[in-house]
PDB file of N, CA and C in Angstrom:
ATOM      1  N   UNK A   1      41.471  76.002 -17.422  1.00  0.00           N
ATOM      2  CA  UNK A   1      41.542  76.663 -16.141  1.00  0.00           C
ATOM      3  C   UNK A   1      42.888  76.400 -15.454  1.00  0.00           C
ATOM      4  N   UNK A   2      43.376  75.164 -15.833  1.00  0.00           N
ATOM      5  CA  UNK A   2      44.753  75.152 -14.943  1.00  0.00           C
ATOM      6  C   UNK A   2      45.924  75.934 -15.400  1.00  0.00           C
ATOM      7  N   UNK A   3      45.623  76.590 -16.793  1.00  0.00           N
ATOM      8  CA  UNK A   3      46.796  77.356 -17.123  1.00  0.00           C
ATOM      9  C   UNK A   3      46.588  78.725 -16.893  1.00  0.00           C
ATOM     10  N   UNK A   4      44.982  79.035 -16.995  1.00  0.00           N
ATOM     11  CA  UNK A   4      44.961  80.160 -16.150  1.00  0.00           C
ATOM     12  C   UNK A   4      45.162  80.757 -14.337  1.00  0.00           C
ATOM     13  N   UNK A   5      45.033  79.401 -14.139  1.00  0.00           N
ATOM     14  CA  UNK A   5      45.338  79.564 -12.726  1.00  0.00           C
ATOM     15  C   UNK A   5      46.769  79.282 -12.061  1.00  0.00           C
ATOM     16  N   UNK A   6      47.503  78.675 -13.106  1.00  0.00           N
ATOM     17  CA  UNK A   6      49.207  78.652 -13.189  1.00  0.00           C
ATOM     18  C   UNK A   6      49.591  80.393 -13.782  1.00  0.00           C
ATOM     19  N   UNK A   7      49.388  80.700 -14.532  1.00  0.00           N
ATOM     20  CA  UNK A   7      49.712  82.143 -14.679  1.00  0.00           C
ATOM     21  C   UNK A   7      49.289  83.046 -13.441  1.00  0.00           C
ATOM     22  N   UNK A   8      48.010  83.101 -12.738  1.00  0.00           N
ATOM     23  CA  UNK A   8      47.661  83.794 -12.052  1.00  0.00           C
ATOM     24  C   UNK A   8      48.692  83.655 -10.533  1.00  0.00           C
ATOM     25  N   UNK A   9      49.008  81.759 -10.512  1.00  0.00           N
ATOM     26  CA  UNK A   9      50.089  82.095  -9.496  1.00  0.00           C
ATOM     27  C   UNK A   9      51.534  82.270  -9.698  1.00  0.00           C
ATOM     28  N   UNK A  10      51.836  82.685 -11.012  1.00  0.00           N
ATOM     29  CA  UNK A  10      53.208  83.477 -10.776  1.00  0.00           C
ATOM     30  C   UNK A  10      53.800  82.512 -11.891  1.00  0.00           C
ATOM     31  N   UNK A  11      53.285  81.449 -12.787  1.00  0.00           N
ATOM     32  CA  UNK A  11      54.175  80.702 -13.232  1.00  0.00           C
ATOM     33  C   UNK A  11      54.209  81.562 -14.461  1.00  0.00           C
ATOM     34  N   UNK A  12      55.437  81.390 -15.631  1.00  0.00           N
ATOM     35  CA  UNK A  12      55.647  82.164 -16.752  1.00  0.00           C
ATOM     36  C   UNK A  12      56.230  81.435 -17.812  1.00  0.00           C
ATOM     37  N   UNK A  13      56.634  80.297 -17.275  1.00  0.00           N
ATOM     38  CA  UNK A  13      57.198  79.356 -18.485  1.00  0.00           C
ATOM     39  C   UNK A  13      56.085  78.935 -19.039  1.00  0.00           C
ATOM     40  N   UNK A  14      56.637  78.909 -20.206  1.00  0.00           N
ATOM     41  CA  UNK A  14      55.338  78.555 -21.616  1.00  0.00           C
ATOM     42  C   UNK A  14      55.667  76.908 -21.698  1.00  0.00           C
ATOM     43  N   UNK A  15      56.617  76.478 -21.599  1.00  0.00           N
ATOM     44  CA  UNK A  15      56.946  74.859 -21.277  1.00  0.00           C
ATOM     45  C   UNK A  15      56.070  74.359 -20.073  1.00  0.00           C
ATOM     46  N   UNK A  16      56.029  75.015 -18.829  1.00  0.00           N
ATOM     47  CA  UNK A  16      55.320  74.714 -17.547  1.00  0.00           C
ATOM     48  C   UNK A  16      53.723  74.485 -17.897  1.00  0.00           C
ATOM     49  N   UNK A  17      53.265  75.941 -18.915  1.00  0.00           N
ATOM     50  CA  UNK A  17      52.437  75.808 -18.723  1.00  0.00           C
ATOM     51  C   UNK A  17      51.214  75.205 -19.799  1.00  0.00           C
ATOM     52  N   UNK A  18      52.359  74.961 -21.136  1.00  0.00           N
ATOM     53  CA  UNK A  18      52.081  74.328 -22.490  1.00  0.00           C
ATOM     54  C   UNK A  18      51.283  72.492 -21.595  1.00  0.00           C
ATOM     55  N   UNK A  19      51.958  72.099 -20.520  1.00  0.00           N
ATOM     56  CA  UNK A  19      51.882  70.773 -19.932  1.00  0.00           C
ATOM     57  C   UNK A  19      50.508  70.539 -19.295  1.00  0.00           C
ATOM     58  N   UNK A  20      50.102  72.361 -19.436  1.00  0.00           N
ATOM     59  CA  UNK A  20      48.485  71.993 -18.824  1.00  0.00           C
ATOM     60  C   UNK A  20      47.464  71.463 -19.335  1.00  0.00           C
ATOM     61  N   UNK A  21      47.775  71.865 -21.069  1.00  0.00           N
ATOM     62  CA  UNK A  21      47.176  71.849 -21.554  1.00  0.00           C
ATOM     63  C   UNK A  21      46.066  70.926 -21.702  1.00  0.00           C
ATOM     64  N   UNK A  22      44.879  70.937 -22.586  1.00  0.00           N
ATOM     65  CA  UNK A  22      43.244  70.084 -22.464  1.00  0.00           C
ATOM     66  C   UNK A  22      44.354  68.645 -23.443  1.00  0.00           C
ATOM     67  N   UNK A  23      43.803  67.688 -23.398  1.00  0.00           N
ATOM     68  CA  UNK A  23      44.450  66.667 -23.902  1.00  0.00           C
ATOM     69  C   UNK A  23      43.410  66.343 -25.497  1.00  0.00           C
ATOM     70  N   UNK A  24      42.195  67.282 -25.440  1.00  0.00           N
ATOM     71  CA  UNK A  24      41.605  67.290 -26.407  1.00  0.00           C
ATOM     72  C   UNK A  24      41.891  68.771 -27.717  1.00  0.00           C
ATOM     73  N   UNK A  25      42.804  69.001 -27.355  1.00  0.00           N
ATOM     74  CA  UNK A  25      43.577  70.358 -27.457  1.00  0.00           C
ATOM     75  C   UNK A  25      44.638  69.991 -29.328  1.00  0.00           C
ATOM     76  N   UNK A  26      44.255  70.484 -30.745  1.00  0.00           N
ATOM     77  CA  UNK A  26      44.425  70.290 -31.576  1.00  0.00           C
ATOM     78  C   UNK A  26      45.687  70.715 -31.862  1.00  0.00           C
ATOM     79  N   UNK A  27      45.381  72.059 -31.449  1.00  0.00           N
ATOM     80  CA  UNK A  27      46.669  73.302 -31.532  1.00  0.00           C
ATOM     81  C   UNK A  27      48.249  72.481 -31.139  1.00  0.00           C
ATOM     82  N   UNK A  28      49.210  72.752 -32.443  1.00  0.00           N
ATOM     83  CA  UNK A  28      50.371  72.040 -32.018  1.00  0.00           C
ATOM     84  C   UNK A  28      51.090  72.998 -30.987  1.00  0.00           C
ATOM     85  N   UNK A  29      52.036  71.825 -30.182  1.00  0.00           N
ATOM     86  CA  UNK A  29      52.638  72.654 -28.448  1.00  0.00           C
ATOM     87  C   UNK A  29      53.215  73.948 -29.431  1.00  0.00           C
ATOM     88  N   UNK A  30      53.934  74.114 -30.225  1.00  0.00           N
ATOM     89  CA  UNK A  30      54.992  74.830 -30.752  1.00  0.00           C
ATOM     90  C   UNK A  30      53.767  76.548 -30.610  1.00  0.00           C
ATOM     91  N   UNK A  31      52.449  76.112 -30.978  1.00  0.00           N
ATOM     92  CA  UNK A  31      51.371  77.023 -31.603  1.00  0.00           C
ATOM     93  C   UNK A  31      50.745  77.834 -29.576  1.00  0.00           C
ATOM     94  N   UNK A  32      51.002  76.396 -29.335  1.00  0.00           N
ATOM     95  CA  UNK A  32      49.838  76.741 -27.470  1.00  0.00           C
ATOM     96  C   UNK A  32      51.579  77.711 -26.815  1.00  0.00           C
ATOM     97  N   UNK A  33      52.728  77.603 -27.401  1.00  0.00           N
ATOM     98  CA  UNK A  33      54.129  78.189 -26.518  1.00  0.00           C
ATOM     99  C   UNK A  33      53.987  79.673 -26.924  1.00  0.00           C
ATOM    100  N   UNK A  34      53.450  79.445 -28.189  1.00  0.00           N
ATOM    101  CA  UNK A  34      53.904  81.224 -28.598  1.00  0.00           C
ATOM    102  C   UNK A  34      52.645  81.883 -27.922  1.00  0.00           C
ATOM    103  N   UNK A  35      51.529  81.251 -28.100  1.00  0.00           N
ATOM    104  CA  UNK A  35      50.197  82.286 -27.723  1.00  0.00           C
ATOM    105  C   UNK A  35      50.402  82.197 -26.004  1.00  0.00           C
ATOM    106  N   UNK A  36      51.118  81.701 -25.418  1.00  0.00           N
ATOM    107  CA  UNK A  36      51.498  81.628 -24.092  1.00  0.00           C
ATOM    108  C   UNK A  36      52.626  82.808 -23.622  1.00  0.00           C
ATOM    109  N   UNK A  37      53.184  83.404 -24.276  1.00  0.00           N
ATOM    110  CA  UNK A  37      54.227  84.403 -24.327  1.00  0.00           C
ATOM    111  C   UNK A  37      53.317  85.822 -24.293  1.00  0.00           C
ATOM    112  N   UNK A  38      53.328  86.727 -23.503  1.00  0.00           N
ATOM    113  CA  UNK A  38      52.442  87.681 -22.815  1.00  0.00           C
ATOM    114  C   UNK A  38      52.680  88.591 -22.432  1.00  0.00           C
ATOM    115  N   UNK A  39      51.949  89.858 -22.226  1.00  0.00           N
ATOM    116  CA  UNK A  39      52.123  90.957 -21.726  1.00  0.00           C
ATOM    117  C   UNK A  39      51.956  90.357 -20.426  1.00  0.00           C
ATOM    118  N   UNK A  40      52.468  90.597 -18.746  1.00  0.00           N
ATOM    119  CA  UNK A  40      51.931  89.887 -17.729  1.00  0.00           C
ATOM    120  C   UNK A  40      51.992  91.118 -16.872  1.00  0.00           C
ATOM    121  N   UNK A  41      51.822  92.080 -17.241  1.00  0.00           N
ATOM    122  CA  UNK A  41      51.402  93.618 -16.957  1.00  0.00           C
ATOM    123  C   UNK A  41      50.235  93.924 -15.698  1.00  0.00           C
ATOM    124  N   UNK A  42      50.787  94.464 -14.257  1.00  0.00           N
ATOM    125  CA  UNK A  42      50.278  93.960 -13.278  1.00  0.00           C
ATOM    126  C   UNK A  42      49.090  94.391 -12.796  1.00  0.00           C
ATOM    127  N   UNK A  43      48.725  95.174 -13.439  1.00  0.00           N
ATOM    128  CA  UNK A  43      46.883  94.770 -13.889  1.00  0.00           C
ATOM    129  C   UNK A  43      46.633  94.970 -14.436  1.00  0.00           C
ATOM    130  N   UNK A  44      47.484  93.852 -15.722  1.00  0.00           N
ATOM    131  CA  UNK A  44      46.344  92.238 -16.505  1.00  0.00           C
ATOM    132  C   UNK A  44      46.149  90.618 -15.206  1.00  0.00           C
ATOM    133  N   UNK A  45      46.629  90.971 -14.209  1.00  0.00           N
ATOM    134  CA  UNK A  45      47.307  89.906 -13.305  1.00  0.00           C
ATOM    135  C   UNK A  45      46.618  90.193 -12.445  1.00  0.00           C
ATOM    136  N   UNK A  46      46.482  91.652 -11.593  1.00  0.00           N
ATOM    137  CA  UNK A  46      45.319  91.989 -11.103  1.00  0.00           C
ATOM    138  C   UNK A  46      43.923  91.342 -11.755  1.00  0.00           C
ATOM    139  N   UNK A  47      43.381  91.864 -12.593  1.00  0.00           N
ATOM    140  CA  UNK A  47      41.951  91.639 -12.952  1.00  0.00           C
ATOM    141  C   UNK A  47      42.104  89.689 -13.088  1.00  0.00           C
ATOM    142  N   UNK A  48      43.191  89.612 -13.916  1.00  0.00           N
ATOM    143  CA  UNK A  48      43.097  87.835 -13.903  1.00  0.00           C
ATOM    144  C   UNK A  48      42.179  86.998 -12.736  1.00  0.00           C
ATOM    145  N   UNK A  49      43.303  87.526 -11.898  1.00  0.00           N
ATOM    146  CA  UNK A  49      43.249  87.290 -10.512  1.00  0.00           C
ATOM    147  C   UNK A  49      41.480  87.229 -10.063  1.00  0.00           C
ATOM    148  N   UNK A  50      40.891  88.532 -10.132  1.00  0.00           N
ATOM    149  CA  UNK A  50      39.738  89.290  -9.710  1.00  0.00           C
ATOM    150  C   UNK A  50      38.651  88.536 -10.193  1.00  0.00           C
ATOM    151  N   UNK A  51      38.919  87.982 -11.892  1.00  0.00           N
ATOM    152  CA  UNK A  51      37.884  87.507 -12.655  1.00  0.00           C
ATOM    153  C   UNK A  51      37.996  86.159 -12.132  1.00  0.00           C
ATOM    154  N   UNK A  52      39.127  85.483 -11.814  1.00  0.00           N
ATOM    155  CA  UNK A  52      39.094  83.799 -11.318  1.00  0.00           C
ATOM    156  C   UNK A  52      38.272  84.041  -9.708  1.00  0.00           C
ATOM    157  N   UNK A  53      38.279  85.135  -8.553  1.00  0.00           N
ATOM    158  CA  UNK A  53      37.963  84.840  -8.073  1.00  0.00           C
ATOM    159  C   UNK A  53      35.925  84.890  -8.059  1.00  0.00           C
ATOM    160  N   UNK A  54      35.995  85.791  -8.970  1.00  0.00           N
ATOM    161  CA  UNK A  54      34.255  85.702  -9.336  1.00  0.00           C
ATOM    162  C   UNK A  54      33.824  84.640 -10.079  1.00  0.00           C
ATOM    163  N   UNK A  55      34.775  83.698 -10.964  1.00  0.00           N
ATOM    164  CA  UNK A  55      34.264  82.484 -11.121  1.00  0.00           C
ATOM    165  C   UNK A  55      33.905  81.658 -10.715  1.00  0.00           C
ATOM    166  N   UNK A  56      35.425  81.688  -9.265  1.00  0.00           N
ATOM    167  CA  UNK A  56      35.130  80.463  -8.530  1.00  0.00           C
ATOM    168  C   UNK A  56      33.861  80.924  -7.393  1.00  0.00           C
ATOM    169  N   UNK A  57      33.884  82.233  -7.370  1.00  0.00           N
ATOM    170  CA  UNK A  57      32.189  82.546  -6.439  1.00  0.00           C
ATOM    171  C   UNK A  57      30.960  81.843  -6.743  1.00  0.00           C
ATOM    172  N   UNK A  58      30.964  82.318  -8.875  1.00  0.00           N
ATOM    173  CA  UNK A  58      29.169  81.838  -9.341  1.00  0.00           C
ATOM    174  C   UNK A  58      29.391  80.052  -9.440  1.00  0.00           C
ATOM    175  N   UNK A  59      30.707  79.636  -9.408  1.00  0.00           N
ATOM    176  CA  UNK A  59      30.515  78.121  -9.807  1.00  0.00           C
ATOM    177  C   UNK A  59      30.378  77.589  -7.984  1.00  0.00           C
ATOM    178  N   UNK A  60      30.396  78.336  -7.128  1.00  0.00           N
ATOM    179  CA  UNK A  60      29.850  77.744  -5.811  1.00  0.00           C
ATOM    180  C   UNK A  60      28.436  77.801  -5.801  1.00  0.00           C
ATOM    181  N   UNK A  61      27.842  78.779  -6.189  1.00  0.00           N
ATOM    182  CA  UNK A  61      26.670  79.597  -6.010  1.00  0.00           C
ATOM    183  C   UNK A  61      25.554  78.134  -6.929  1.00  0.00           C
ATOM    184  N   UNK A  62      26.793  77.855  -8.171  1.00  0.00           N
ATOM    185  CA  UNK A  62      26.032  77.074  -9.164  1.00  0.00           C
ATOM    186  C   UNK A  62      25.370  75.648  -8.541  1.00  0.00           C
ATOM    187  N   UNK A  63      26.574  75.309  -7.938  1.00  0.00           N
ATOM    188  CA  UNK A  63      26.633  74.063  -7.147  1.00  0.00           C
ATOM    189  C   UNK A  63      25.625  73.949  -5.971  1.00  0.00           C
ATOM    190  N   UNK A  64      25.569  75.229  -5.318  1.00  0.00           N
ATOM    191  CA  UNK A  64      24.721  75.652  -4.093  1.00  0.00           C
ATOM    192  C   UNK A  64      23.137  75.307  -4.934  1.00  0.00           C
ATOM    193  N   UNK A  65      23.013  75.925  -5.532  1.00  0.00           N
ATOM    194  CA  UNK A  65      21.360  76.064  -6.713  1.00  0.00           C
ATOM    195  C   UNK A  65      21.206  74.456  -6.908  1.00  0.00           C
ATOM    196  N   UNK A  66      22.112  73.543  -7.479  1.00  0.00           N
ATOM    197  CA  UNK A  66      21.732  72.452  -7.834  1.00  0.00           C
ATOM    198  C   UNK A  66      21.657  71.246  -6.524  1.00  0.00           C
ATOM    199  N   UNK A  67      22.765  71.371  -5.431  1.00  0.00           N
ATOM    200  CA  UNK A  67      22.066  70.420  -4.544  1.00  0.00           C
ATOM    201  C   UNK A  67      20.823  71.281  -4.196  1.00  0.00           C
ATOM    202  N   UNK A  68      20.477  72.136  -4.007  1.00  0.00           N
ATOM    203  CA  UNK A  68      18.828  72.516  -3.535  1.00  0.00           C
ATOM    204  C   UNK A  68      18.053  71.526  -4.319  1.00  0.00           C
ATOM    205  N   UNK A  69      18.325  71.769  -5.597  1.00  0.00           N
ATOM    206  CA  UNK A  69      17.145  71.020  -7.041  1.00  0.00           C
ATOM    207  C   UNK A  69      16.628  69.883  -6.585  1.00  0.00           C
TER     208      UNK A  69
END
């Protein structure tokens, strides 16, 4: 999520955002730089955008459901 949410705010370096990476993450940096290189086509950036903010909606909603429990 942090590299999707570094792309969504404008970042584009594949170095910037290779650093996000999961630390359980196999894929060598050389492998996470190239698949980081992108169409960033402004709505694929739009919807990015659109789909992070409906995530972060159901993972409130999720949180909301479980303190009720």
């Amino acid at each position: 999520m942090k590299i999707i949410r570094a792309i969504a705010a404008g970042e584009r370096n594949s170095d910037v955002l290779t650093s996000h990476r999961d630390v359980r993450c196999r894929a060598p940096v050389e492998t996470n730089k190239a698949a980081l290189n992108g169409n960033d086509s402004p709505e694929h950036l739009i919807a990015l955008s659109q789909s992070m903010e409906l995530y972060d909606f159901y993972q409130s909603k999720v949180r909301a459901c479980d303190r009720r429990l």
